[in-house]
N, C-alpha and C. Protein backbone atom coordinates (compact mmCIF):
# COMPACT_ATOMS: atom_id res chain seq x y z
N UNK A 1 4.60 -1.72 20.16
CA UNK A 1 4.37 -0.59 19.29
C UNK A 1 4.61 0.69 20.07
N UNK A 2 5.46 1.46 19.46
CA UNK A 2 6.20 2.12 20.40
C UNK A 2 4.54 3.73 20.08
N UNK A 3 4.11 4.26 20.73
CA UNK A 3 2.89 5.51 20.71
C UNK A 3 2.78 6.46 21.62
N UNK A 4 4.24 6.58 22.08
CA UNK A 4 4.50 7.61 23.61
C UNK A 4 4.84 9.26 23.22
N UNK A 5 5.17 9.03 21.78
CA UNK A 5 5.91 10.27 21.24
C UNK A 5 5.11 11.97 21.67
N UNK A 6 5.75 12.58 22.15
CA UNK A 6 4.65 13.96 22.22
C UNK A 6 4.61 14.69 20.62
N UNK A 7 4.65 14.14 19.45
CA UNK A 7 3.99 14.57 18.19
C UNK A 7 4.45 16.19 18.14
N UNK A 8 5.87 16.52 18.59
CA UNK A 8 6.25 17.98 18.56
C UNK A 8 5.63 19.01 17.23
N UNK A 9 6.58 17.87 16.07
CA UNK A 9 6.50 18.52 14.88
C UNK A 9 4.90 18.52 14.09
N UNK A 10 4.40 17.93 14.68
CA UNK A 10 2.99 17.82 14.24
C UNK A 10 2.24 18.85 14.77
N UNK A 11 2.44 18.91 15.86
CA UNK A 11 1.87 20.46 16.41
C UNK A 11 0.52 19.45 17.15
N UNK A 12 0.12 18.53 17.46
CA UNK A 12 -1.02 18.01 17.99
C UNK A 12 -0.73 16.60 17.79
N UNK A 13 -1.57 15.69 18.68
CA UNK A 13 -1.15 13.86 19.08
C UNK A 13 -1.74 13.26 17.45
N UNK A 14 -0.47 13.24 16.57
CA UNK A 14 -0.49 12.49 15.23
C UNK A 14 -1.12 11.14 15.37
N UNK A 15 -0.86 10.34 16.32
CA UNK A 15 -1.72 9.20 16.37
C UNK A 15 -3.30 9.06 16.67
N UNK A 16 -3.95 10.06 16.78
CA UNK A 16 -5.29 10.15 17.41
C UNK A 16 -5.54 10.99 15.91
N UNK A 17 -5.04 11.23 14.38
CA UNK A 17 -5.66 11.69 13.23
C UNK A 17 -5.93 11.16 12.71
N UNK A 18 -7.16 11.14 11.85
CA UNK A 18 -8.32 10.50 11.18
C UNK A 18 -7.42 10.29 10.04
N UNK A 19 -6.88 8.60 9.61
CA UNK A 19 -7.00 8.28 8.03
C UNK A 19 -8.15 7.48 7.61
N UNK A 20 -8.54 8.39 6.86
CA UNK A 20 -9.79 7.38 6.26
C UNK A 20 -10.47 6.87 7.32
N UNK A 21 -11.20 7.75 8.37
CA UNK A 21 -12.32 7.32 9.21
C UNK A 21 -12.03 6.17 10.34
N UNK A 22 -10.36 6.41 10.59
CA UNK A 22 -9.62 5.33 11.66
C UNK A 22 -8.91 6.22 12.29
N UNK A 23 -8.19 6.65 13.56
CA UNK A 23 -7.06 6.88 13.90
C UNK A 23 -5.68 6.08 13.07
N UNK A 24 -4.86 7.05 12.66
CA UNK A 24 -3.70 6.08 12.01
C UNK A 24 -3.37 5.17 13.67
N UNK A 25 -2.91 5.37 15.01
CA UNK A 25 -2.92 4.42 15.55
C UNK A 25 -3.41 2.84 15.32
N UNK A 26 -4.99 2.85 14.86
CA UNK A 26 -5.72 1.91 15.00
C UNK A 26 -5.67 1.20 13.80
N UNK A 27 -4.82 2.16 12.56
CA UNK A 27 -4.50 1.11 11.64
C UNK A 27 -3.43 0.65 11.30
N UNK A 28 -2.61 1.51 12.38
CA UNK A 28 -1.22 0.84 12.63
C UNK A 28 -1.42 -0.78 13.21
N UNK A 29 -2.06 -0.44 14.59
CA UNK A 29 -2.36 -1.99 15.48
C UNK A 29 -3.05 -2.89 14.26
N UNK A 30 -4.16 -2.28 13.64
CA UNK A 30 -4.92 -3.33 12.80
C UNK A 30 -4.03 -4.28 11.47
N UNK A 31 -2.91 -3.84 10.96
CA UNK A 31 -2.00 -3.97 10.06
C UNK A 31 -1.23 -5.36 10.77
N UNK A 32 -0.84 -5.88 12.29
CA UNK A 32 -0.48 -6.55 13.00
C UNK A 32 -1.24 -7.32 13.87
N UNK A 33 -2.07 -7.07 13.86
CA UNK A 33 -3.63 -8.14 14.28
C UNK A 33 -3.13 -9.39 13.51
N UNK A 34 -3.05 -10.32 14.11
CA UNK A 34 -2.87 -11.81 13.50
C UNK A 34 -1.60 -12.40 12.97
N UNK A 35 -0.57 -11.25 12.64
CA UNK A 35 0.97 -11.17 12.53
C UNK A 35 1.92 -11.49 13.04
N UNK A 36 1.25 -11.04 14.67
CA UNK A 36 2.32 -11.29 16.08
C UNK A 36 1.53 -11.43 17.31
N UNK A 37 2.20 -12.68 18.23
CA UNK A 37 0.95 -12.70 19.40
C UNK A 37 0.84 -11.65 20.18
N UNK A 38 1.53 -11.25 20.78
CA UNK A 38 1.43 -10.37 21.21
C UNK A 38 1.67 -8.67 21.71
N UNK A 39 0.52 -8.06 21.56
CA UNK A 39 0.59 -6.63 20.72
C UNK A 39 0.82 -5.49 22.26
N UNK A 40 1.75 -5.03 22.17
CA UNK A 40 1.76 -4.29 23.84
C UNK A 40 2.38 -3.09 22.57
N UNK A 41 0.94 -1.97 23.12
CA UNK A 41 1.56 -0.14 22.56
C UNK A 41 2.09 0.39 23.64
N UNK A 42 2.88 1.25 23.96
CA UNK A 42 3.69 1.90 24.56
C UNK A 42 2.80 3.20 24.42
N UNK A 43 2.16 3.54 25.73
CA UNK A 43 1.45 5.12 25.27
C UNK A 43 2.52 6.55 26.24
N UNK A 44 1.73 7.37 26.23
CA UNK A 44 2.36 8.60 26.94
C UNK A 44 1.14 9.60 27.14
N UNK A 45 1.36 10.47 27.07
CA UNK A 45 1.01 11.61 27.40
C UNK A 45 -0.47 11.49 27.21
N UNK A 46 -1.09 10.90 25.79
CA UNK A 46 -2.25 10.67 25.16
C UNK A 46 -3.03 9.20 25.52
N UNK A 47 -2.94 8.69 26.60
CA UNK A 47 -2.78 7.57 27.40
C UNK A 47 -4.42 7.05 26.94
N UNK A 48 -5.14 7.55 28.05
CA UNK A 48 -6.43 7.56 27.54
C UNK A 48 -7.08 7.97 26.12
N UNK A 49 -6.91 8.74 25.42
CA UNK A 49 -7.63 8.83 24.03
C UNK A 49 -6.67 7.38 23.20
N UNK A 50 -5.77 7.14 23.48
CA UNK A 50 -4.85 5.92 22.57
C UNK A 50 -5.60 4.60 22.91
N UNK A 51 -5.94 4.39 24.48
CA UNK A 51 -6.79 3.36 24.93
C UNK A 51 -8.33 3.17 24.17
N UNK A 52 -8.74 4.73 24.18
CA UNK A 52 -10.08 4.81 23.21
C UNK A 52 -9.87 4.60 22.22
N UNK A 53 -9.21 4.84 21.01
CA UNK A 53 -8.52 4.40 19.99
C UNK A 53 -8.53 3.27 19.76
N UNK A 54 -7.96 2.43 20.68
CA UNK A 54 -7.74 1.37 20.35
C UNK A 54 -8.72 0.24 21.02
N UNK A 55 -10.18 0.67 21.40
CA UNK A 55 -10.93 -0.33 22.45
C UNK A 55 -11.43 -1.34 21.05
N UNK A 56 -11.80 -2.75 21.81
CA UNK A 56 -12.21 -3.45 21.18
C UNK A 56 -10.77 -4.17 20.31
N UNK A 57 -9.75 -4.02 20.17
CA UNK A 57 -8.37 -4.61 19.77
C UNK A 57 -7.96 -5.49 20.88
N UNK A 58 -7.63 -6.72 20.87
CA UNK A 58 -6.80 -7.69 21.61
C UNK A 58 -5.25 -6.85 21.64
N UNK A 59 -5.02 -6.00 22.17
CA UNK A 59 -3.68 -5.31 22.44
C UNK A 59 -3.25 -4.73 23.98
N UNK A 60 -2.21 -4.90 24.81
CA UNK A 60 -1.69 -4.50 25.73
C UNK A 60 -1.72 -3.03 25.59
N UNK A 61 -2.14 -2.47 26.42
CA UNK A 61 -1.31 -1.33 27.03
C UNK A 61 -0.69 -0.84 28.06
N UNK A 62 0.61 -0.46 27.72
CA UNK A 62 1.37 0.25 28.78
C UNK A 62 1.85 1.58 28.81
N UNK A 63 1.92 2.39 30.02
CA UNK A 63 1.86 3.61 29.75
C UNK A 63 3.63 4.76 30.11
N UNK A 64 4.27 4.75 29.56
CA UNK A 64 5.93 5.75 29.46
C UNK A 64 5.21 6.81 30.50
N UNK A 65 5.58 6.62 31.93
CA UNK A 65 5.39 8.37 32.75
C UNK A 65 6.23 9.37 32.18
N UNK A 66 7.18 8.85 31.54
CA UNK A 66 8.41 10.06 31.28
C UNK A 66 8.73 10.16 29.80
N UNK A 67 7.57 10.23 28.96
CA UNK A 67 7.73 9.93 27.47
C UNK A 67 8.42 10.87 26.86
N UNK A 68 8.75 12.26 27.96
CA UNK A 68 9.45 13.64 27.37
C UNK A 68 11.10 13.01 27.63
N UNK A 69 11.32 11.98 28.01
CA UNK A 69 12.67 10.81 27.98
C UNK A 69 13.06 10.43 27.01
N UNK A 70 12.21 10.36 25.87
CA UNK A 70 12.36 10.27 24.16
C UNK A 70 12.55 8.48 24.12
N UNK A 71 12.31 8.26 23.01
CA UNK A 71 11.87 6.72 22.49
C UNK A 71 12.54 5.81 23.15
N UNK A 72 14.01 5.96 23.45
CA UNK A 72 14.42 4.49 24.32
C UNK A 72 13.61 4.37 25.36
N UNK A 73 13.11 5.42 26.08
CA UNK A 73 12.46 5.41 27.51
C UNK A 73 11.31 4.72 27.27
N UNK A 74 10.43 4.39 25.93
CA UNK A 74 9.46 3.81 25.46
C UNK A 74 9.77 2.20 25.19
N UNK A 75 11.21 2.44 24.79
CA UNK A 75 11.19 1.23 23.90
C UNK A 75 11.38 0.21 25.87
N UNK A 76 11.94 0.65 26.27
CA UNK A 76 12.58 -0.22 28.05
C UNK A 76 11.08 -0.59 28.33
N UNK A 77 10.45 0.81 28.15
CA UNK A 77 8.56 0.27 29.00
C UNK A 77 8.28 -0.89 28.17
N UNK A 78 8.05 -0.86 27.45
CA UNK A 78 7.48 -1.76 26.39
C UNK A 78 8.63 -3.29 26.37
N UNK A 79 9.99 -3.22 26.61
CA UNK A 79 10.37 -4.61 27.15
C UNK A 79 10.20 -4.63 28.32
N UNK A 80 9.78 -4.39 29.14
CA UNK A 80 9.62 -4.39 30.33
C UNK A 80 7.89 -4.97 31.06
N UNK A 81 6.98 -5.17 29.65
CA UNK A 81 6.10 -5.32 29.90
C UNK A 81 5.76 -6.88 29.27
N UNK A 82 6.75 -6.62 28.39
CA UNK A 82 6.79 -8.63 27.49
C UNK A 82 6.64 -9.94 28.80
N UNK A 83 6.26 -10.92 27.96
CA UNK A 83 5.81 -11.98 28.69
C UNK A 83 7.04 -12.51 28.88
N UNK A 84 7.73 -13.15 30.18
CA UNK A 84 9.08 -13.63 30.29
C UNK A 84 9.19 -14.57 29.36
N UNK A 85 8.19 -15.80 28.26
CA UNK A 85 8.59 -16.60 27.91
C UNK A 85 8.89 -15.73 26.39
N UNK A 86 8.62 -14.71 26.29
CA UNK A 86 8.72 -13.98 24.85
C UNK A 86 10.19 -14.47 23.95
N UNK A 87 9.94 -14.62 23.03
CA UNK A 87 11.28 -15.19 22.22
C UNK A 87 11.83 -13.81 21.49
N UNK A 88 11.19 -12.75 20.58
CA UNK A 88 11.64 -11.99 19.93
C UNK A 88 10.42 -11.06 20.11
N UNK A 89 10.75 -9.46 20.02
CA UNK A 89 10.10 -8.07 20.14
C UNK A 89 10.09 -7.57 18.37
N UNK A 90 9.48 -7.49 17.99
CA UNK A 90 9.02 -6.43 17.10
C UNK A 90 8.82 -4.82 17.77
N UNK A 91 10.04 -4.30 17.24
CA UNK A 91 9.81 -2.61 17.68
C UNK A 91 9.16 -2.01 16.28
N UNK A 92 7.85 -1.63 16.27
CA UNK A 92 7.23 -0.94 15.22
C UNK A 92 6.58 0.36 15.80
N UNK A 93 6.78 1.50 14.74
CA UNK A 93 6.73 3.05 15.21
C UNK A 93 4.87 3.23 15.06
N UNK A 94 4.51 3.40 15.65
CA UNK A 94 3.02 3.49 15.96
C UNK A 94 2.37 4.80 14.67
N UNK A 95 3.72 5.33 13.96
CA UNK A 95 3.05 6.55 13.15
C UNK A 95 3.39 5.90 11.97
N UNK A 96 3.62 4.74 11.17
CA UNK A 96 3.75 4.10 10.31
C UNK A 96 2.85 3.28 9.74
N UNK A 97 1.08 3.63 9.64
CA UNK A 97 0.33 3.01 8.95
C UNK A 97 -0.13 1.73 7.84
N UNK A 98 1.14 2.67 6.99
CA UNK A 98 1.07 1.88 5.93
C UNK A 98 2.47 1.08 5.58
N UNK A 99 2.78 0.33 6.88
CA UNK A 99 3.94 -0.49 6.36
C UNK A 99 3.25 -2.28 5.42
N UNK A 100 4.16 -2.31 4.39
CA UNK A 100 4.17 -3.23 3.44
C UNK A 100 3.55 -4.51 3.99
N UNK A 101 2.54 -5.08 3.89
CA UNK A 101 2.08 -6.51 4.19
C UNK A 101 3.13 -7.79 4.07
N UNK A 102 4.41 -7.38 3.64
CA UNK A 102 5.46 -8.37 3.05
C UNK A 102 6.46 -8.49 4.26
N UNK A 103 6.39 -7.19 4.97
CA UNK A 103 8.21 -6.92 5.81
C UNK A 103 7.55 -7.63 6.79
N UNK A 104 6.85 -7.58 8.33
CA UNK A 104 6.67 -8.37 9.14
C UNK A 104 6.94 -10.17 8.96
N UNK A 105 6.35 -10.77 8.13
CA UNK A 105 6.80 -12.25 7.91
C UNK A 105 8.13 -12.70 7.15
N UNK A 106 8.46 -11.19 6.73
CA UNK A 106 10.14 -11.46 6.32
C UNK A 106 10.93 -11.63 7.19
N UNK A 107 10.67 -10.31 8.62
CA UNK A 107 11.42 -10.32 9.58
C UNK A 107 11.16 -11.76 9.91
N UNK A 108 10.54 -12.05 10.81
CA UNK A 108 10.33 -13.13 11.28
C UNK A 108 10.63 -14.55 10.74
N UNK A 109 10.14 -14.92 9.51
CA UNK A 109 11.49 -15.59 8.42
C UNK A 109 12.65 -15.38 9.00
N UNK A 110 13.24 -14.61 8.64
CA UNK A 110 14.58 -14.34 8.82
C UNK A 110 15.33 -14.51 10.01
N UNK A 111 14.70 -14.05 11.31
CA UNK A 111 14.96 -14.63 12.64
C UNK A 111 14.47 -15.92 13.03
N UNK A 112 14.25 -16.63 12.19
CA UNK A 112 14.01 -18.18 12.60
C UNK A 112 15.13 -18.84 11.95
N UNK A 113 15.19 -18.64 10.75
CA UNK A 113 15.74 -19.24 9.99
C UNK A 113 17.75 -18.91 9.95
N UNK A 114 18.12 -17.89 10.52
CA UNK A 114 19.33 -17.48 10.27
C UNK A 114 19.87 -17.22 11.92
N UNK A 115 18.76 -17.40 12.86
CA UNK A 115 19.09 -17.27 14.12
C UNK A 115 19.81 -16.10 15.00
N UNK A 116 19.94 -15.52 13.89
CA UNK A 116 20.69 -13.67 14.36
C UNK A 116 19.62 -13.13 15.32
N UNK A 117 20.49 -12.39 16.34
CA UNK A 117 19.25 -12.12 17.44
C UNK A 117 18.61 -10.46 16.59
N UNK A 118 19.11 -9.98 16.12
CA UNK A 118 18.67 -8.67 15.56
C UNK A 118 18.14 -8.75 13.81
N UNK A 119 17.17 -8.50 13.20
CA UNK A 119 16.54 -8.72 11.77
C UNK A 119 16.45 -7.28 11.67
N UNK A 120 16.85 -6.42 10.27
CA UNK A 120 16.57 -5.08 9.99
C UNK A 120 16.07 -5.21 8.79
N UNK A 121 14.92 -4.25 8.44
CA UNK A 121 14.51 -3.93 6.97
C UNK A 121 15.81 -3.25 6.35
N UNK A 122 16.20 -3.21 4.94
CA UNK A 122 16.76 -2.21 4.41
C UNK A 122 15.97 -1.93 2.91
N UNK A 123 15.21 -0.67 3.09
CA UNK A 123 14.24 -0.46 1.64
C UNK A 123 15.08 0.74 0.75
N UNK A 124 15.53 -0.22 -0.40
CA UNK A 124 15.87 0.45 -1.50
C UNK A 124 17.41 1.09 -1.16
N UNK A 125 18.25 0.36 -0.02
CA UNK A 125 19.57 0.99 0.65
C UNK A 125 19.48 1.35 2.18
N UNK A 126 18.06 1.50 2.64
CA UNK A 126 18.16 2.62 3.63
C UNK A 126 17.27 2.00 4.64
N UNK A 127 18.70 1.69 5.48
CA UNK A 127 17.78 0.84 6.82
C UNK A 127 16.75 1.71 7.28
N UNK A 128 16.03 0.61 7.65
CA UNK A 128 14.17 1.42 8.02
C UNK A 128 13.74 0.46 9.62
N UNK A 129 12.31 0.70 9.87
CA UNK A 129 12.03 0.13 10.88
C UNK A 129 10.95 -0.84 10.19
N UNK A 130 9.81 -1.62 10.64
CA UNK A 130 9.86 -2.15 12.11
C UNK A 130 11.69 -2.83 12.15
N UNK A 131 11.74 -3.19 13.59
CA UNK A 131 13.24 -4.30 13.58
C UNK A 131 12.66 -5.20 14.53
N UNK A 132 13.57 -6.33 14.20
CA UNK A 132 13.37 -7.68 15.19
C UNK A 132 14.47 -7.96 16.34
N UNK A 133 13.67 -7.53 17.49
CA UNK A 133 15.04 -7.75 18.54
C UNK A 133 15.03 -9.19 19.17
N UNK A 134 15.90 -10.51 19.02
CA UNK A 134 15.32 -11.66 20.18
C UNK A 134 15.78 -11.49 21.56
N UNK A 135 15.33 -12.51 21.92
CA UNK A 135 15.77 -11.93 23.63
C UNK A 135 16.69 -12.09 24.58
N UNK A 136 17.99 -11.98 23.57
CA UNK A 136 19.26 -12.23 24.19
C UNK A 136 19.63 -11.22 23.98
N UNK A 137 19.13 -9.84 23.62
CA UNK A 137 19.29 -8.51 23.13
C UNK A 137 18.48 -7.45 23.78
N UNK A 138 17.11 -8.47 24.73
CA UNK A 138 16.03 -7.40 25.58
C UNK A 138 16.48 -6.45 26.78
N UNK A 139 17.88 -6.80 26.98
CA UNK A 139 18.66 -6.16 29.10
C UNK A 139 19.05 -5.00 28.13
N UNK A 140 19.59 -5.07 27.14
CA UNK A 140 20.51 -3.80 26.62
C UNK A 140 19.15 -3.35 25.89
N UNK A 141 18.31 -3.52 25.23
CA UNK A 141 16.91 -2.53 25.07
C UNK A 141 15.95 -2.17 26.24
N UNK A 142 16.13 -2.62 27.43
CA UNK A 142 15.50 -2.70 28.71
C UNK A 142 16.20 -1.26 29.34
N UNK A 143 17.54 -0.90 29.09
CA UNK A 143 18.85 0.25 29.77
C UNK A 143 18.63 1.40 28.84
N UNK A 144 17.67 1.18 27.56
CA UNK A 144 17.80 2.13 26.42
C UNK A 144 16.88 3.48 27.48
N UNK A 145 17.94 4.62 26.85
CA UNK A 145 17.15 6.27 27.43
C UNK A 145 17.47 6.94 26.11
N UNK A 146 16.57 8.20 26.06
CA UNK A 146 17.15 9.53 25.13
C UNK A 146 16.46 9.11 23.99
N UNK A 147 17.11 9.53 22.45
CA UNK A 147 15.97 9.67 21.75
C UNK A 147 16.08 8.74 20.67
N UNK A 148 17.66 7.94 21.01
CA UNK A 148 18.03 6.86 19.96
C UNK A 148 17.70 5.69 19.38
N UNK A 149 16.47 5.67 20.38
CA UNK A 149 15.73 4.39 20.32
C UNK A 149 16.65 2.99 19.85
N UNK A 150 16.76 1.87 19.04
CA UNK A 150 17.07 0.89 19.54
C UNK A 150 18.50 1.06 18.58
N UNK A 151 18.40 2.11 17.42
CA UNK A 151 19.70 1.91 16.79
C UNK A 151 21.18 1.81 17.56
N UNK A 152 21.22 2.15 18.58
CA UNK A 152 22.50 1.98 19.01
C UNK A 152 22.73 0.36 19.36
N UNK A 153 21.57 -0.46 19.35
CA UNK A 153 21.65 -1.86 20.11
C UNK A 153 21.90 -2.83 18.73
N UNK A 154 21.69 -2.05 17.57
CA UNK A 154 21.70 -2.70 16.40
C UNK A 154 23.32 -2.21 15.91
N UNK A 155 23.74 -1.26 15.94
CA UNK A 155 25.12 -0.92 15.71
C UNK A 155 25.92 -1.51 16.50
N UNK A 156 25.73 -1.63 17.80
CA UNK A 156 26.63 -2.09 18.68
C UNK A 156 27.78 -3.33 18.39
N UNK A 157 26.65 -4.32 18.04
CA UNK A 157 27.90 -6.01 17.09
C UNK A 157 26.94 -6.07 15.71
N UNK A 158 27.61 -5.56 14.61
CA UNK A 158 27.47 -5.47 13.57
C UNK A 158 26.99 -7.54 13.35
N UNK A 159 27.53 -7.94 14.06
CA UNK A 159 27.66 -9.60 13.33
C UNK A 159 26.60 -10.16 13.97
N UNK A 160 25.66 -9.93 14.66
CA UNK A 160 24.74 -10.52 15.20
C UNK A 160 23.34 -9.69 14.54
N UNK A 161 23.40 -9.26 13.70
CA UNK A 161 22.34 -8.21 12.32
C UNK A 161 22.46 -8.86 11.20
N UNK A 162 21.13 -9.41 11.07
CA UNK A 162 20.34 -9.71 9.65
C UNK A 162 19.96 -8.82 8.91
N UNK A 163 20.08 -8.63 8.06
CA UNK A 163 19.64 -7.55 7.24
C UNK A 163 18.92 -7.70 6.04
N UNK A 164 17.70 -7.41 5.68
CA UNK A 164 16.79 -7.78 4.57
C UNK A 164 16.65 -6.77 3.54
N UNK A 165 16.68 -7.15 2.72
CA UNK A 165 16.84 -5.84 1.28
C UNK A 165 15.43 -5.99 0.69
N UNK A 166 14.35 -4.76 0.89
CA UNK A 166 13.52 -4.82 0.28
C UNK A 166 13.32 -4.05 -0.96
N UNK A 167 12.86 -4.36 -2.18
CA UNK A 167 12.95 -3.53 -3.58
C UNK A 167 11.69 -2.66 -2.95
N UNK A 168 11.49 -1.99 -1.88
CA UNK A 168 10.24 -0.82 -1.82
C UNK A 168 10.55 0.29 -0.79
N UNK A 169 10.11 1.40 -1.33
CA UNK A 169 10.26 2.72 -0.67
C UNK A 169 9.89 2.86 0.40
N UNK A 170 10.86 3.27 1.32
CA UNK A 170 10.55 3.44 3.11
C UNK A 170 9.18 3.93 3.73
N UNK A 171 8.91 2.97 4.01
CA UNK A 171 7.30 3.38 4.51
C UNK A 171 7.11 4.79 5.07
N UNK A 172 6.18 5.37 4.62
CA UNK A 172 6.25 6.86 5.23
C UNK A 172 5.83 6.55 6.66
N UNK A 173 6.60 7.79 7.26
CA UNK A 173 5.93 7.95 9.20
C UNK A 173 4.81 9.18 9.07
N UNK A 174 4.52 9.64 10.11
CA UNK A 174 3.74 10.97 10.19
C UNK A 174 4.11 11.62 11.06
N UNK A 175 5.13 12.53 10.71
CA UNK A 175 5.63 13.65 12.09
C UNK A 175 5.18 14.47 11.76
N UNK A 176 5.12 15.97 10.32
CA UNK A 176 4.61 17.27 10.17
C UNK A 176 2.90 16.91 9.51
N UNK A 177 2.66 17.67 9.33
CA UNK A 177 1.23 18.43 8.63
C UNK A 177 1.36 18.26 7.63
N UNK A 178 2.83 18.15 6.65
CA UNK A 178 3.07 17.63 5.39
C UNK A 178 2.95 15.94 5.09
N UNK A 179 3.72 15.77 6.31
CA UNK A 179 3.49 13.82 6.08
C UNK A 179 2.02 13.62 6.32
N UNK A 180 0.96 14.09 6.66
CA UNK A 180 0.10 14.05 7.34
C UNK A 180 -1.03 14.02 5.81
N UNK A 181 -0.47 15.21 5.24
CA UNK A 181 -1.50 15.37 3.73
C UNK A 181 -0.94 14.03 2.45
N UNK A 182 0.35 14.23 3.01
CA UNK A 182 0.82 12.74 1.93
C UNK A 182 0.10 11.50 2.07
N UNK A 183 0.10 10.88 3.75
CA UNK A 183 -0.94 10.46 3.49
C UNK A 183 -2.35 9.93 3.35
N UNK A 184 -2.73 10.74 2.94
CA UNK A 184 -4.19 11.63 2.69
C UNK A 184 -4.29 10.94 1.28
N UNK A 185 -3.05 11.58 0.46
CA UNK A 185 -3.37 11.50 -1.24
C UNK A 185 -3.08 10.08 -1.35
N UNK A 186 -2.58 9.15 -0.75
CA UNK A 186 -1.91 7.81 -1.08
C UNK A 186 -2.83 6.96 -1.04
């Protein structure tokens, strides 16, 4: 779970804001509790309050020194911390709360069953995240820098991408003060 981001557009650490009497962090992790074995967040800057956040969760943490390196530099820490026998990474954006109870066991479906090392959501047309990387795909997400995070590893061989069509609207993230009141009302 990638949680290194310095929250520019937010103006303050978006993952440490109260939804509904939780850090969205903690209901990001809580949404994947029991989903996937194992849960390693990627922190930064907010290292310690993300650890508080998240005490009492069966989850890894590891910490991006250079999180102003932008998301690939997160996404390398975070393969870099997987268990060597790991088969496949779930990259999920730590400001995405309320992703669908349906997409995680789709991905995963889908990379068992079709054997493609890469699984993508596409909601309503429009590729989205979490994605499923396996681990014949982890050296070239391990080299990832800058702010592209893993899409370039998914563009790279179009033919080794699963792609899942979900009939539902792209899970909101939380970058401004606007995504932030959206959701609030939801």
């Amino acid at each position: 779970m990638l949680a290194g981001g310095l929250s520019r557009r937010m103006g303050r650490p978006k993952l440490l804001l109260d939804l509904r009497g939780r850090p969205v962090i903690r209901r990001t992790v809580e949404a994947l509790v029991g989903r996937v074995e194992d849960i390693v967040v990627v922190t930064g800057t907010e290292d310690a309050a993300l650890r508080e956040a998240l005490a009492g969760l069966e989850v890894r943490l590891v910490n991006n020194p250079r999180p102003q390196n932008g998301q690939g530099s997160s996404i390398a820490v975070g393969v870099g911390a997987l268990k060597p026998w790991t088969r496949a990474a779930l990259i999920v954006l730590g400001d995405q709360p309320r992703l669908p109870e349906s997409v995680v066991p789709a991905l995963v479906e889908t990379f068992t069953r079709t054997g493609k090392p890469i699984v993508v959501p596409v909601y309503r047309g429009v590729q989205g995240n979490p994605v499923l990387f396996g681990n014949e795909v982890f050296a070239e997400l391990a080299a990832l820098a800058g702010d592209a995070g893993g899409k370039a590893v998914v563009e790279a061989k179009p033919e080794r991408v699963a792609r899942i069509q979900f009939d539902l609207p792209m899970p909101a993230d939380l970058d401004t003060p606007e995504d932030y009141a959206r959701l609030h009302v939801k």
